[in-house]
C-alpha atoms as a PDB file:
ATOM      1  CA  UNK A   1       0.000   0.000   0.000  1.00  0.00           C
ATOM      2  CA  UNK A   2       2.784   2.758   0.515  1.00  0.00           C
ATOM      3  CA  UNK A   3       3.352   3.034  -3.106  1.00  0.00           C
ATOM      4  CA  UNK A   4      -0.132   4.089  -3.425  1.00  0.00           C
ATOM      5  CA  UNK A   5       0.065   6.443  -0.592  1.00  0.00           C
ATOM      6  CA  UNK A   6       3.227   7.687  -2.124  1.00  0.00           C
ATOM      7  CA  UNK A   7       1.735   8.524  -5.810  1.00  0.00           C
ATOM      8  CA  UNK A   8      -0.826  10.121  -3.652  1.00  0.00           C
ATOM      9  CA  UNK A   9       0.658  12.677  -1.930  1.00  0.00           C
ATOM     10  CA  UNK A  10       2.873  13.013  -5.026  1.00  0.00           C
ATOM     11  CA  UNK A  11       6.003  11.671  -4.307  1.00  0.00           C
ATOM     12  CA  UNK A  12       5.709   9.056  -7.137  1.00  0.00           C
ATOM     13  CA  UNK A  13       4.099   8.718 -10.252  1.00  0.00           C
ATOM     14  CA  UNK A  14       1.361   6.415 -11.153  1.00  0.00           C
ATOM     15  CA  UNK A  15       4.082   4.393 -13.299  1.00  0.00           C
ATOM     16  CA  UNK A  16       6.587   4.619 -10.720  1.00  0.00           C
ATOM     17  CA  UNK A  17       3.817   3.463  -8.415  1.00  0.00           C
ATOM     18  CA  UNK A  18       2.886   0.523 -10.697  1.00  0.00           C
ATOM     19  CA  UNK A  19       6.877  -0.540 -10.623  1.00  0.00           C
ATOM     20  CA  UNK A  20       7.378  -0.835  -7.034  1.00  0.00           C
ATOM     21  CA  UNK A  21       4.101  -2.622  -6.346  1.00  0.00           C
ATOM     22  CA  UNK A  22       5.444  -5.397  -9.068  1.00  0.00           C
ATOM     23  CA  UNK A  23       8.312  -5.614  -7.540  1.00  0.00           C
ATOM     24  CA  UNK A  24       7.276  -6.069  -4.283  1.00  0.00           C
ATOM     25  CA  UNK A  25       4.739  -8.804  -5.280  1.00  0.00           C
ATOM     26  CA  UNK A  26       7.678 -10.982  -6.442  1.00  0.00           C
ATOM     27  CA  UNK A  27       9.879 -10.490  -3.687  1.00  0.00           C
ATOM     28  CA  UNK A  28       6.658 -11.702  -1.512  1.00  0.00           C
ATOM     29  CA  UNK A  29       6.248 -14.759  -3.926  1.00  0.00           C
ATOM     30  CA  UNK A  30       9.890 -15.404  -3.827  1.00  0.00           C
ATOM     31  CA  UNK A  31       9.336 -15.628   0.101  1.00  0.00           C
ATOM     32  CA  UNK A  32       6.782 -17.648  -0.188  1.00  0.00           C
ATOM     33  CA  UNK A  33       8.228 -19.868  -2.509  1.00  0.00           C
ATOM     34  CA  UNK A  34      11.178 -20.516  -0.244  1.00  0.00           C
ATOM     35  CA  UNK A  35       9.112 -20.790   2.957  1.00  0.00           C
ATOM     36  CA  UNK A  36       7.106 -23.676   1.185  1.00  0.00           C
ATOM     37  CA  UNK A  37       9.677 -25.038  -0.208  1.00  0.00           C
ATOM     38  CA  UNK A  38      11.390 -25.846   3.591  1.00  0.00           C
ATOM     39  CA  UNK A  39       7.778 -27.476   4.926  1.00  0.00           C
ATOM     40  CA  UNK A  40       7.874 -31.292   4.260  1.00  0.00           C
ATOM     41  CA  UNK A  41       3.934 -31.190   4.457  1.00  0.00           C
ATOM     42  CA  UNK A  42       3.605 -29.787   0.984  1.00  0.00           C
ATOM     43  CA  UNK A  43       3.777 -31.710  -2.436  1.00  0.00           C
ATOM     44  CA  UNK A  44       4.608 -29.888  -5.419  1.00  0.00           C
ATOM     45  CA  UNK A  45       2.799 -31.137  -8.880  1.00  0.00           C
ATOM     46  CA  UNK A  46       3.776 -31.150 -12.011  1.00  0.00           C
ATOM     47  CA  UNK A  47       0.584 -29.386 -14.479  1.00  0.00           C
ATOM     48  CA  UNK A  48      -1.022 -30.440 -16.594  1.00  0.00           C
ATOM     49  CA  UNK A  49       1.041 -33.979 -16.462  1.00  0.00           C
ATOM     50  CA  UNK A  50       0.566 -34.285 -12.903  1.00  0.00           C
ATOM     51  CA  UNK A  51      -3.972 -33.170 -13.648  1.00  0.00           C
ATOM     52  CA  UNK A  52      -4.454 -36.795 -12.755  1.00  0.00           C
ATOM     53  CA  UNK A  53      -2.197 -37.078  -9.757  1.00  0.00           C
ATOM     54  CA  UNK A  54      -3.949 -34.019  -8.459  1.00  0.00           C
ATOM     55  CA  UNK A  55      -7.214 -34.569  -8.980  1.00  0.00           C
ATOM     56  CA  UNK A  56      -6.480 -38.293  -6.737  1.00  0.00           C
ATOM     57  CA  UNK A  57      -4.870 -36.451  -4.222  1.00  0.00           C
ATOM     58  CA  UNK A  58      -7.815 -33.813  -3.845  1.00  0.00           C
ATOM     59  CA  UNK A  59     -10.235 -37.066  -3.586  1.00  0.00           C
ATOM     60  CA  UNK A  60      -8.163 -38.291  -0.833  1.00  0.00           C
ATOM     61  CA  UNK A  61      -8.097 -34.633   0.886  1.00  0.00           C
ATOM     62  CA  UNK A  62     -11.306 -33.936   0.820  1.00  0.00           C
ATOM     63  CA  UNK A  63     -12.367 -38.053   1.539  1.00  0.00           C
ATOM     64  CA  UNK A  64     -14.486 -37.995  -1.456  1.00  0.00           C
ATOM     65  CA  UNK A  65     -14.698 -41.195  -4.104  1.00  0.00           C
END
């Protein structure tokens, strides 16, 4: 949000804005990425070879079929 507030009180333009909310959405993702990454738990698949994998592993989650 402070990019926002900064092209609002005019200390950034609406490009310049734009730019720094991008790149702050992929430093987030990159976080996130990383933080998954380290948590045994999850299970990364493959799409769309892995559709069929995933589709019998959201049966089993959600203890349907």
């Amino acid at each position: 949000i402070e990019p926002v507030v900064e092209h609002l009180r005019g200390c950034l333009t609406l490009e310049e804005a734009a730019a720094r909310i991008m790149l702050e959405t992929r430093r987030l993702a990159k976080r996130q990425l990383t933080w998954f990454r380290g948590d045994p738990e999850y299970r990364w698949i493959e799409l769309p070879a892995g559709e069929p994998e995933l589709a019998e592993l959201s049966r089993k989650f959600l203890n349907v079929g």
